[in-house]
Protein backbone atom coordinates (compact mmCIF):
# COMPACT_ATOMS: atom_id res chain seq x y z
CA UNK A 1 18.60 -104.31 9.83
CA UNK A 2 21.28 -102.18 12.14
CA UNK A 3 18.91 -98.85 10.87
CA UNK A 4 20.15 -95.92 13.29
CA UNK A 5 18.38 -95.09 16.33
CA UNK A 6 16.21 -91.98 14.76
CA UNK A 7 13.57 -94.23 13.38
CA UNK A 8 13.72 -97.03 10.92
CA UNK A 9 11.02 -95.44 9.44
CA UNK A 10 13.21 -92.33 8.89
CA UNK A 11 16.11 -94.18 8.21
CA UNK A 12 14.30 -95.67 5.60
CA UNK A 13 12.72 -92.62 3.53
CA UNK A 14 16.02 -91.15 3.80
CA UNK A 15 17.72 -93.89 2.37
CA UNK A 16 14.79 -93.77 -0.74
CA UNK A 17 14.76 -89.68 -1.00
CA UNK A 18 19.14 -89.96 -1.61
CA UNK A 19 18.22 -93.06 -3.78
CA UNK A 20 15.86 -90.87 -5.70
CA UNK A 21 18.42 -87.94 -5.98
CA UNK A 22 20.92 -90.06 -7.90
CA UNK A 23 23.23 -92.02 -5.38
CA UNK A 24 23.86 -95.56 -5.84
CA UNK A 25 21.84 -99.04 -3.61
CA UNK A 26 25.57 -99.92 -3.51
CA UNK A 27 27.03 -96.57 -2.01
CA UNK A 28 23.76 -95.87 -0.12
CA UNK A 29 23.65 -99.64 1.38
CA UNK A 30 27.57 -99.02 2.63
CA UNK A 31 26.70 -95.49 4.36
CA UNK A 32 23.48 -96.76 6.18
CA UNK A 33 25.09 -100.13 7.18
CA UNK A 34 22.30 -102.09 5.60
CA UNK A 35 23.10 -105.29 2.81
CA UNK A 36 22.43 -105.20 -0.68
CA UNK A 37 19.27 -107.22 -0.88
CA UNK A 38 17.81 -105.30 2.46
CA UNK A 39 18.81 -101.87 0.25
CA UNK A 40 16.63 -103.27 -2.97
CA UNK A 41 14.03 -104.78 -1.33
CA UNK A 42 13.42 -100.98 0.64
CA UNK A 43 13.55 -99.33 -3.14
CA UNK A 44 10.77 -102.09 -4.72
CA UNK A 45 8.38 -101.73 -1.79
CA UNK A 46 8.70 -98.26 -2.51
CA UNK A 47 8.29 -98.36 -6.01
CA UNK A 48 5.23 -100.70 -5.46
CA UNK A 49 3.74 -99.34 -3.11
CA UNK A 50 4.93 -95.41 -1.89
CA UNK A 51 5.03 -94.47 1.63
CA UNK A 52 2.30 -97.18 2.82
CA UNK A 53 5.42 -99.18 2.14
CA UNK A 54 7.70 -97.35 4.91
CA UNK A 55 5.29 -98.06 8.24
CA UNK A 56 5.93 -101.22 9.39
CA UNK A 57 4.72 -101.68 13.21
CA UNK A 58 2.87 -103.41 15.53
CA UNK A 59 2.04 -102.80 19.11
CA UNK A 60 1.23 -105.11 21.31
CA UNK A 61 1.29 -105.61 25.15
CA UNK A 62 4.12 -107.81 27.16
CA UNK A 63 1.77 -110.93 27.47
CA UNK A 64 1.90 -113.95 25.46
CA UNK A 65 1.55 -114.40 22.52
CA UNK A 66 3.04 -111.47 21.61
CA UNK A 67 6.14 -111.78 24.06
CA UNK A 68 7.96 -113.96 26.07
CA UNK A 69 8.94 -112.78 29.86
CA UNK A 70 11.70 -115.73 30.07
CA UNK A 71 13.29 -115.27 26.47
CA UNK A 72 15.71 -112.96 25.10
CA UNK A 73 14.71 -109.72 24.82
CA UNK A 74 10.91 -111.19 25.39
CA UNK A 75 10.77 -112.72 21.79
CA UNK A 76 8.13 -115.03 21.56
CA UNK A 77 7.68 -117.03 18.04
CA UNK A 78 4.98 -114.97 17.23
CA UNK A 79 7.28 -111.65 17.67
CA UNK A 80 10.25 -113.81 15.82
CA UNK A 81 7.90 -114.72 12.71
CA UNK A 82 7.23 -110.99 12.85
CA UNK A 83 10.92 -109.74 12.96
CA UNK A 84 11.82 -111.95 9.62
CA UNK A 85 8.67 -110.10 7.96
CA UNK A 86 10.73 -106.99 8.30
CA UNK A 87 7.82 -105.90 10.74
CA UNK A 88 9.15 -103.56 14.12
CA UNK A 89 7.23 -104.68 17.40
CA UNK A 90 6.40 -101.48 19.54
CA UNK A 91 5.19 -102.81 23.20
CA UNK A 92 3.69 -100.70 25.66
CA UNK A 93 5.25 -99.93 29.68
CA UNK A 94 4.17 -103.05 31.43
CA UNK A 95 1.12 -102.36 33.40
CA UNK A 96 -0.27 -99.33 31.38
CA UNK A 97 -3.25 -100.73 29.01
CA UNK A 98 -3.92 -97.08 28.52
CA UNK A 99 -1.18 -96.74 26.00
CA UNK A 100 -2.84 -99.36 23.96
CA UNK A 101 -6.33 -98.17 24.18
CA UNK A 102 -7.64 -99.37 21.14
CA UNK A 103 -6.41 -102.88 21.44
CA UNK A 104 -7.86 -103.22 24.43
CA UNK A 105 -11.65 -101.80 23.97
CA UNK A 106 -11.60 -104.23 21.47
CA UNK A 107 -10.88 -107.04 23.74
CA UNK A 108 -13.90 -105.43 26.06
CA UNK A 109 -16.29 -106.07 23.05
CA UNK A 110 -15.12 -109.48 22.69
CA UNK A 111 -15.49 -110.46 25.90
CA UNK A 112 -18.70 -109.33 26.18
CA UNK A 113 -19.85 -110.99 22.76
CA UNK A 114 -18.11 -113.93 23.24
CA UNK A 115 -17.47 -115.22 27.35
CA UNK A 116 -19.60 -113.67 29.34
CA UNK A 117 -22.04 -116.87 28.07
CA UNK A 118 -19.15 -119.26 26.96
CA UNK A 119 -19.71 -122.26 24.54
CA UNK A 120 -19.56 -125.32 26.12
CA UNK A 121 -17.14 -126.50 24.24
CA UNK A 122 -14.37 -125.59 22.15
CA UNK A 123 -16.33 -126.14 18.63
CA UNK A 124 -19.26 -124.18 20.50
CA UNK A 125 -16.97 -121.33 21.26
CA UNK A 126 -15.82 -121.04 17.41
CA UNK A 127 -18.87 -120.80 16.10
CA UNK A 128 -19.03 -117.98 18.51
CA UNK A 129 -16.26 -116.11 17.87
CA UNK A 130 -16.52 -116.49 13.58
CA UNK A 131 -20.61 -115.12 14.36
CA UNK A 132 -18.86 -112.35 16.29
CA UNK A 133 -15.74 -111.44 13.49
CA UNK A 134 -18.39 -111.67 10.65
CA UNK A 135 -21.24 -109.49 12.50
CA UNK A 136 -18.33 -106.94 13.38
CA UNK A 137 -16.79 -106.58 10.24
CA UNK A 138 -19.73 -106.49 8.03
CA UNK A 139 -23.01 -105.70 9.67
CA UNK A 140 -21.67 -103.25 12.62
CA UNK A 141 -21.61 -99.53 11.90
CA UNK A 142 -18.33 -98.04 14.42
CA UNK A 143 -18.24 -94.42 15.03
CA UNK A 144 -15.07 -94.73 15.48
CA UNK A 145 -15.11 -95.45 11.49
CA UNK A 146 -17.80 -92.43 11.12
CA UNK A 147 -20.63 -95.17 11.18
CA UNK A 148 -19.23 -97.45 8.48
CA UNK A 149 -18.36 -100.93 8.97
CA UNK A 150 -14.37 -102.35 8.51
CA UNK A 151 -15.41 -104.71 5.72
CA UNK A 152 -16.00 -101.45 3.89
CA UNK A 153 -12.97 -99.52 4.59
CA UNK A 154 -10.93 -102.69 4.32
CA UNK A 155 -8.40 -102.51 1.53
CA UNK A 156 -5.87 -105.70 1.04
CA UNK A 157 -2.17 -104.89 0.32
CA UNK A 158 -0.40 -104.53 -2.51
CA UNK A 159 2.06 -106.32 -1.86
CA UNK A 160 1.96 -109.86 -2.00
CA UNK A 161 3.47 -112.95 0.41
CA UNK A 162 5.92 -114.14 -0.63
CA UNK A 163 7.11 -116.68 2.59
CA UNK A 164 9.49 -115.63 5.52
CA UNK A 165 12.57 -113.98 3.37
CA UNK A 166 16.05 -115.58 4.66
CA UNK A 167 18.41 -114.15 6.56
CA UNK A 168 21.83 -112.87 6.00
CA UNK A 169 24.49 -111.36 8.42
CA UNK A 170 26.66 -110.11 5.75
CA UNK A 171 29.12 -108.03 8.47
CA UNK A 172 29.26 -110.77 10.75
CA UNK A 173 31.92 -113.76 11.15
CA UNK A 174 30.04 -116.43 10.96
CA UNK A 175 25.72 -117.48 11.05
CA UNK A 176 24.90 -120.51 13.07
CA UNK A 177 21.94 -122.10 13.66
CA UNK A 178 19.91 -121.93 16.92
CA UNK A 179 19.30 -125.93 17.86
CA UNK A 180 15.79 -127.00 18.34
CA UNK A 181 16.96 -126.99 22.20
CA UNK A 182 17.42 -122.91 21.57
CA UNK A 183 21.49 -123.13 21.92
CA UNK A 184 24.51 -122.33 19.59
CA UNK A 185 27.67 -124.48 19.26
CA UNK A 186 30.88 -122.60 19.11
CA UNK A 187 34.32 -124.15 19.37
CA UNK A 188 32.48 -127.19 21.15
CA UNK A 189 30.65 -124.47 23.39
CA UNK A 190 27.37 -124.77 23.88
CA UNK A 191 25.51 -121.12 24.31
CA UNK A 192 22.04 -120.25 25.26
CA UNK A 193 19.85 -118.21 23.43
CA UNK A 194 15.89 -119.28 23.21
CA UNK A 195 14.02 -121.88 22.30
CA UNK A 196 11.89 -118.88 20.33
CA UNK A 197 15.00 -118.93 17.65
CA UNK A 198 15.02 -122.88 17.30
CA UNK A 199 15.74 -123.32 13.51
CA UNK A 200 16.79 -119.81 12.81
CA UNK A 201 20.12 -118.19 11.86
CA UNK A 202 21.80 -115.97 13.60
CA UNK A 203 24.78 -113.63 12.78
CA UNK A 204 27.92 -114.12 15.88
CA UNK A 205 31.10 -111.88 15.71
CA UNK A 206 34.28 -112.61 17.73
CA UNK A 207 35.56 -109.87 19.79
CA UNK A 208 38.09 -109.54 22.47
């Protein structure tokens, strides 16, 4: 979605508060830039769900799985799969774990739980890590939580799956499909993208 650089998140409560005052999805979709369905799908999250519907993001570090060093922009699948959930990936400055302090304290526990004695083999090492997930979420009191456990606090969303939505490129010329080998094929061209975006659709626009 080509939201402005402010914020999607702003972009998008905007776009709901000027809904809400009386302007049209058409007239509203045209002014931010956005399509139809993107426009209707922001106004039913919000309906179902309020403004737990408007924070979509994920931070991650620069390592796999979350990105890819040699792909475009550092998409990995994982960050791809992500991207078609509507979800915006927010990566730290290479080299700074600091900025993603949480994240990686958690790791610390993990590793500490769950390879400082590793299994000796890779059934051993589940059995491991699913003693580890259940002890953590429900018999571990964090004070980071105010000594309660996750599996108390835990709330699932409102709003259900529904798959990967598809894709549409409604201001473009033309969507293509990214081979399996990660190219496009234009006028018996063949262009490079990623093998990340193998099977995917992607919006291309002539220009001079």
């Amino acid at each position: 979605m080509p939201w402005s650089e402010s914020t999607k998140m702003d972009e998008k409560l905007k776009f709901v508060a000027r809904y809400l005052d009386g302007e049209s999805i058409s007239d509203l979709c045209c002014k931010f830039v956005i399509s139809r369905v993107t426009g209707h799908k922001v106004i039913a999250r919000y309906r179902e769900s309020g403004l737990e519907a408007m924070t979509d993001a994920i931070r991650s570090d620069n390592g796999v799985p979350f990105s890819s060093p040699h792909a475009i922009h550092g998409l990995s699948k994982l960050s791809v799969h992500w991207l078609r959930l509507g979800i915006a990936i927010e990566r730290i400055k290479p080299g700074n774990p600091q900025q993603n302090g949480r994240h990686e304290r958690m790791h610390r526990t993990l590793k500490q739980c769950c390879a400082r004695l590793a299994g000796m083999n890779m059934l051993q090492q589940q059995e491991m890590f699913e003693r580890f997930m259940d002890e953590y979420n429900n018999e571990r009191p964090l004070q980071a939580l105010g000594m309660k456990r996750p599996a108390n606090l835990y709330r699932p969303s409102s709003r259900p799956y529904d798959g990967v939505p598809p894709v549409s490129y409604p201001f473009h010329d033309k969507t293509v499909t990214i081979t399996a080998c990660g190219r496009i094929c234009v006028a018996r061209k063949k262009i490079h993208f990623s093998t990340v975006l193998a099977g995917h659709d992607v919006g291309i626009k002539q220009i001079d």
